[in-house]
N, C-alpha and C. Protein backbone atom coordinates (compact mmCIF):
# COMPACT_ATOMS: atom_id res chain seq x y z
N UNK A 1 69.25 84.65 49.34
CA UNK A 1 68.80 85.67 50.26
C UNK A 1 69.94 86.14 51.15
N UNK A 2 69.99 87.45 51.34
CA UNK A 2 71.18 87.67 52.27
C UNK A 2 70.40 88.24 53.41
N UNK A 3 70.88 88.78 54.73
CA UNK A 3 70.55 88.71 55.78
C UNK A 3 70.89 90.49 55.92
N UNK A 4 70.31 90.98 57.05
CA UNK A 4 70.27 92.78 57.39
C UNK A 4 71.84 93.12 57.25
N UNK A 5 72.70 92.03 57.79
CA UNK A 5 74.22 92.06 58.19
C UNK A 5 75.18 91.74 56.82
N UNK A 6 74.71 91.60 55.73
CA UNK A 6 75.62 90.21 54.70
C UNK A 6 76.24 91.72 54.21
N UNK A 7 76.34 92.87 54.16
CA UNK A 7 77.75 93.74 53.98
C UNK A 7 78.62 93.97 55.11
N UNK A 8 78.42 93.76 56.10
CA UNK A 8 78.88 94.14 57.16
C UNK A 8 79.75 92.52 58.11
N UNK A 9 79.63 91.72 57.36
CA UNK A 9 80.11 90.56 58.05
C UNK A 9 81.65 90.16 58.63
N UNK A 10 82.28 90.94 57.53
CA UNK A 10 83.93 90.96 57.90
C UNK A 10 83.81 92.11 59.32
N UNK A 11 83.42 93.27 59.22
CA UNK A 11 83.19 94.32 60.04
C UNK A 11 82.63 93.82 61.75
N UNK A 12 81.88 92.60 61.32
CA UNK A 12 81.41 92.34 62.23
C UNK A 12 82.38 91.22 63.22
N UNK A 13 83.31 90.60 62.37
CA UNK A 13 84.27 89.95 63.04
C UNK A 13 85.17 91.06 63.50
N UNK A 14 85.47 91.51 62.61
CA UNK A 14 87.37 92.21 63.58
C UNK A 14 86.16 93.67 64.42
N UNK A 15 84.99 93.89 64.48
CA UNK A 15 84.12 94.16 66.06
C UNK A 15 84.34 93.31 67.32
N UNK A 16 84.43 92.06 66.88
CA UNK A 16 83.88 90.95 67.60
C UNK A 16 85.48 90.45 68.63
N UNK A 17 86.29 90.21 67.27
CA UNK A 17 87.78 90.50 67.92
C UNK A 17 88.37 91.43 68.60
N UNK A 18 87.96 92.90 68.36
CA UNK A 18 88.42 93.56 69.04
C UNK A 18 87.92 93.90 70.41
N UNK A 19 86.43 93.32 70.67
CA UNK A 19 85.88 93.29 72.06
C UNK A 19 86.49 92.55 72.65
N UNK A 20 86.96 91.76 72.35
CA UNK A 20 87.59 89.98 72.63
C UNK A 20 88.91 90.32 73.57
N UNK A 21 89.43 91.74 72.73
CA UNK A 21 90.63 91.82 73.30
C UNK A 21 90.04 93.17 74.45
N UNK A 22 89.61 93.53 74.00
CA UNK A 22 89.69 94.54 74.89
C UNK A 22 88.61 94.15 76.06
N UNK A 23 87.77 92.96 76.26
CA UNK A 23 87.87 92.37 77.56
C UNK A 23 88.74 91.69 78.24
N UNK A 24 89.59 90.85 77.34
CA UNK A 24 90.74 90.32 77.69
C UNK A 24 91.93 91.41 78.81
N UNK A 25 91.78 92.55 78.10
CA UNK A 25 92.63 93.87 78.57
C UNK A 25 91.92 94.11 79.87
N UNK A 26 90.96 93.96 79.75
CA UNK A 26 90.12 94.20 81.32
C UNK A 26 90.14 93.42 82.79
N UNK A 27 89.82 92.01 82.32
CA UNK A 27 90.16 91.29 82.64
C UNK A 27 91.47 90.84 83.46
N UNK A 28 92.70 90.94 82.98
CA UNK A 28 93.66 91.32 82.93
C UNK A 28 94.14 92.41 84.37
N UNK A 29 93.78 93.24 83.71
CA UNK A 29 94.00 94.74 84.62
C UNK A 29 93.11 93.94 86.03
N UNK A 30 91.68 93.87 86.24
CA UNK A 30 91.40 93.11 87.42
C UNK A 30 92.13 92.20 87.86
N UNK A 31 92.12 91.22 87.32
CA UNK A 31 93.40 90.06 88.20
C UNK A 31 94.71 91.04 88.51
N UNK A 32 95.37 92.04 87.90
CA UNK A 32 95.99 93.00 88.47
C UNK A 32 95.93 93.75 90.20
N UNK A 33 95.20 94.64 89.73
CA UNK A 33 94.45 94.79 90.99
C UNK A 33 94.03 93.82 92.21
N UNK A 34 93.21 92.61 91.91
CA UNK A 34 92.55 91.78 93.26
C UNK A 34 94.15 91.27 93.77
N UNK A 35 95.21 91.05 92.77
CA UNK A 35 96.57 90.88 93.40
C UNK A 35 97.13 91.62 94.84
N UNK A 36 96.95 92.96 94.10
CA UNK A 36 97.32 94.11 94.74
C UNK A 36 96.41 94.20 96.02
N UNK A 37 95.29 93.88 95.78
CA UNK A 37 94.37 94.16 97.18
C UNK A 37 95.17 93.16 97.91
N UNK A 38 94.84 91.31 97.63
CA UNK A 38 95.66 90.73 98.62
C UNK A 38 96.93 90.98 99.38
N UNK A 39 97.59 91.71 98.29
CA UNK A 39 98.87 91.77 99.13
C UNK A 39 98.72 93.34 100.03
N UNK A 40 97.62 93.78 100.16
CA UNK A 40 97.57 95.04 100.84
C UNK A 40 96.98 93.80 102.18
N UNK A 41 96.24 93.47 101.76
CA UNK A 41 95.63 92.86 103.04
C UNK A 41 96.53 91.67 103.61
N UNK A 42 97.11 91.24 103.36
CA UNK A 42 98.52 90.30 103.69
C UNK A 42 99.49 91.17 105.15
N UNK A 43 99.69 92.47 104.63
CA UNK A 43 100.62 93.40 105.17
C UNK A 43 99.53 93.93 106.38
N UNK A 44 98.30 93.93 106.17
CA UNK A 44 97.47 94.44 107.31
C UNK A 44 97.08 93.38 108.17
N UNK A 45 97.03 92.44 108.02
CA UNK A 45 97.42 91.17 109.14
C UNK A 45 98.37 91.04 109.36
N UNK A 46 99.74 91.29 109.11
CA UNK A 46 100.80 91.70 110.10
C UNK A 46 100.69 92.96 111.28
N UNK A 47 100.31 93.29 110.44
CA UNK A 47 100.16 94.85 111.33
C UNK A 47 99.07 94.77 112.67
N UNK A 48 97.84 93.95 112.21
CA UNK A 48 97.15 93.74 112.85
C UNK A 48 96.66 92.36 113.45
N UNK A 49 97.73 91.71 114.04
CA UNK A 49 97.59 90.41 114.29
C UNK A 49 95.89 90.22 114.81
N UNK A 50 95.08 91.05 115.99
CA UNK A 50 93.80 90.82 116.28
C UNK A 50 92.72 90.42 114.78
N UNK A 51 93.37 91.17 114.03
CA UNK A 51 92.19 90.65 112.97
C UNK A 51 93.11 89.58 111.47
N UNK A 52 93.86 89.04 112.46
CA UNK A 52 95.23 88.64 111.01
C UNK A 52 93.94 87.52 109.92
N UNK A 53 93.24 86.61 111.01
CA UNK A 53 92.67 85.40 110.31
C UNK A 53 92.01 85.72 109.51
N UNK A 54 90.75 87.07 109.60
CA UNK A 54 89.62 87.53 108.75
C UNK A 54 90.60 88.68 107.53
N UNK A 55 91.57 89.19 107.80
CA UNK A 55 92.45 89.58 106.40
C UNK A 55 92.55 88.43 105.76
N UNK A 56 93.90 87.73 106.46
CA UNK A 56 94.09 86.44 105.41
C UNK A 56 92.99 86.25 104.52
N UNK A 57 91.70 85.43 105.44
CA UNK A 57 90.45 84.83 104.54
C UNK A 57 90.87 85.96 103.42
N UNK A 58 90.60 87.09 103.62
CA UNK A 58 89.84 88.18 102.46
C UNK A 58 90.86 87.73 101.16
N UNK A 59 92.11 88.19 101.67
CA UNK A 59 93.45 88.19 100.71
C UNK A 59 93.45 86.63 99.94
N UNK A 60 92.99 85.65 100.26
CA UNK A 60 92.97 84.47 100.08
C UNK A 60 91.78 84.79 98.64
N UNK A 61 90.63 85.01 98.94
CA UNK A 61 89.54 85.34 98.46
C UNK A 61 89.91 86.37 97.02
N UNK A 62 90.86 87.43 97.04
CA UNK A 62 91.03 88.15 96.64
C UNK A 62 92.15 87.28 95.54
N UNK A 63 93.08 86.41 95.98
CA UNK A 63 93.97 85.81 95.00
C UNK A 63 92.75 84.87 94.08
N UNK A 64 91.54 84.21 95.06
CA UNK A 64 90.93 82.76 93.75
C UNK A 64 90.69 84.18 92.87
N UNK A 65 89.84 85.20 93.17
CA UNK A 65 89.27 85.96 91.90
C UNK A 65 90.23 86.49 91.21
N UNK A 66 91.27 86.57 91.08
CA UNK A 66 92.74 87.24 90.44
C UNK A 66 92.63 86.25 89.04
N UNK A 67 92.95 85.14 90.28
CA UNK A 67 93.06 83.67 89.00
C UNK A 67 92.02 83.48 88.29
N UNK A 68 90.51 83.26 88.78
CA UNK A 68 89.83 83.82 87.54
C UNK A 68 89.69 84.70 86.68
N UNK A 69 90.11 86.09 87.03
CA UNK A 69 89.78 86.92 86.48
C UNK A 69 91.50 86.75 85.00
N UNK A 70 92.68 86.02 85.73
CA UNK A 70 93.85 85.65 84.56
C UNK A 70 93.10 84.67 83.43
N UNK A 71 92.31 83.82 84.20
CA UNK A 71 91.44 82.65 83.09
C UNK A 71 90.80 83.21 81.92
N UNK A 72 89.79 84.12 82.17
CA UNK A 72 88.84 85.15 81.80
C UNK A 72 89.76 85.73 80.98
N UNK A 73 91.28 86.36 81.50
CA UNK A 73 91.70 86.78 80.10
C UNK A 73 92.31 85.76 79.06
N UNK A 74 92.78 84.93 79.53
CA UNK A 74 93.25 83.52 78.45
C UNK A 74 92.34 83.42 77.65
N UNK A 75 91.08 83.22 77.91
CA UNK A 75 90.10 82.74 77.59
C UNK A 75 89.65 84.05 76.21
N UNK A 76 89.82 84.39 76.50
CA UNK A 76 89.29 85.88 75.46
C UNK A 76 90.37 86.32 74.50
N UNK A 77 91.88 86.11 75.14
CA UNK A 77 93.01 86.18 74.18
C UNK A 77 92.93 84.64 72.89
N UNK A 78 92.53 83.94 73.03
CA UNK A 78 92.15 82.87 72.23
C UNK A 78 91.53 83.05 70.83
N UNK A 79 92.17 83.06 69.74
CA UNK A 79 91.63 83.48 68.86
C UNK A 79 89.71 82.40 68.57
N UNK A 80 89.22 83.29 67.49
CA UNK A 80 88.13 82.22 67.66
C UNK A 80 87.67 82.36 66.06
């Protein structure tokens, strides 16, 4: 017995791979960015010593999700 999919099964991997990467690519690009926010908000607690502690927090906040969001792409660049 074959299944709705049994022509389409190779098709359905290099689908499957190519989502793989192109969340990986996403992924990626975010940890990009939440970088970029921290270090915007880094430079605005200089600027603004009254609010330096609640930047920091943010920018702090903004690097853990970077690093997840680098994991997230490891994780997806991984063949499977």
């Amino acid at each position: 017995m074959t299944g709705p999919n049994a022509g389409h099964q190779g098709r359905l991997g290099l689908d499957g791979a190519l989502l793989r990467r192109r969340l990986a690519d996403v992924a990626a690009a975010i940890a990009c960015t939440e970088e970029q926010v921290a270090e915007t908000l880094e430079r605005m607690a200089l600027a603004w010593p009254e609010d330096a502690i609640r930047l920091q927090v943010h920018a702090e906040q903004a690097r853990r999700f970077a690093t997840l969001e680098r994991d997230r792409a490891t994780t997806f660049s991984l063949p499977r």
